[in-house]
Protein backbone atom coordinates (compact mmCIF):
# COMPACT_ATOMS: atom_id res chain seq x y z
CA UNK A 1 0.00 0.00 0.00
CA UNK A 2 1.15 3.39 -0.34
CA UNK A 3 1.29 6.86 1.55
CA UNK A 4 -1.91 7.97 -0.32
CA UNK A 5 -4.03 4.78 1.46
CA UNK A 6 -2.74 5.09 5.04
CA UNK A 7 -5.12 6.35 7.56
CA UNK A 8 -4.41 9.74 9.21
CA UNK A 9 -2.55 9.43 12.60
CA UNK A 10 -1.07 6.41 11.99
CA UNK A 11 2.60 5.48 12.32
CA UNK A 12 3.78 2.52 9.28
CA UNK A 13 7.33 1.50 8.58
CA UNK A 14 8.39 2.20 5.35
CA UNK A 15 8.58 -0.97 3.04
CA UNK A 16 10.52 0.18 -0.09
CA UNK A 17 10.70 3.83 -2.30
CA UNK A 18 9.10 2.51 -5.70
CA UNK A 19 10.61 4.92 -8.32
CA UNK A 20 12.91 4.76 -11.12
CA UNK A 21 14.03 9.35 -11.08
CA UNK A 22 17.60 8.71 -8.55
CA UNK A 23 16.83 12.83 -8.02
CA UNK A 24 13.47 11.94 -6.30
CA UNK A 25 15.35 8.75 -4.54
CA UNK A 26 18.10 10.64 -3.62
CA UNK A 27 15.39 13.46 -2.14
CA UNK A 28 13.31 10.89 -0.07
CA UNK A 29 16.65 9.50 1.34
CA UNK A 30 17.49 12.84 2.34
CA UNK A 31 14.48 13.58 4.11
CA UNK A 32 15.18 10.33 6.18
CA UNK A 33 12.38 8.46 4.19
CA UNK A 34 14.36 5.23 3.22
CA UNK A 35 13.32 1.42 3.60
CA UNK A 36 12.84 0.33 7.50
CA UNK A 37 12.21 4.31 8.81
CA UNK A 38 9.20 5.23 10.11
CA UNK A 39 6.64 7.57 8.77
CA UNK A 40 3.32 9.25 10.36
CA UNK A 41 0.79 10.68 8.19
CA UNK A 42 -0.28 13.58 9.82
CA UNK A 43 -2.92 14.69 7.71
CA UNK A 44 -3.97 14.02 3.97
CA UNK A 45 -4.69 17.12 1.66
CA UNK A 46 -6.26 17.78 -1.47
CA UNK A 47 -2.84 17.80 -3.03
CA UNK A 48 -0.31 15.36 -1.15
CA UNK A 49 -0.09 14.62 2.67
CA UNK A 50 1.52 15.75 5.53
CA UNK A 51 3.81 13.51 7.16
CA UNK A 52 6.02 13.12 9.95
CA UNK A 53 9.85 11.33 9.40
CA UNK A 54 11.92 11.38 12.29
CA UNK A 55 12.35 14.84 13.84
CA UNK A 56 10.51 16.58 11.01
CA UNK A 57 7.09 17.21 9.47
CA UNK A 58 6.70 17.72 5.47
CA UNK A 59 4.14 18.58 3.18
CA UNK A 60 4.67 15.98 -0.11
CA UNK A 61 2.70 15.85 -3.33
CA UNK A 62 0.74 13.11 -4.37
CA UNK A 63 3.62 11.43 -6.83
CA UNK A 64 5.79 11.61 -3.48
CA UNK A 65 2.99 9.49 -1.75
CA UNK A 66 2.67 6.95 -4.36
CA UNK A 67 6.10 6.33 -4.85
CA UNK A 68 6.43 5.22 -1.20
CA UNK A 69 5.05 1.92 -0.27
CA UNK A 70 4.28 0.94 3.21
């Protein structure tokens, strides 16, 4: 399942990044969003989500969401 399905509130470990761009890889990995980290959606918008990785909260588009399967 991805970001986009996960309920609001809810902590999931983060299975795998399922993209084939290295600059969006390299962006998720930089943000601490890598296999076996976990993630908190805080909220879901019209446009993305807002989620919580490690010490920080981020607002990420929809093809952010998708591309990371939990």
């Amino acid at each position: 399942m991805t970001l986009l399905e996960a309920q609001d509130g809810k902590e999931y470990i983060i299975a795998g990044i399922k993209t084939d761009d290295e600059d969006l890889n390299a962006f998720l990995f930089s943000l601490g969003c890598y296999s076996g980290e976990s993630i908190t959606v805080i909220r879901h918008l019209k446009g993305g989500c807002i989620v919580a990785i490690k010490d920080g909260r981020y607002n990420i588009d929809n093809q952010l969401a998708e591309a990371i399967i939990i």
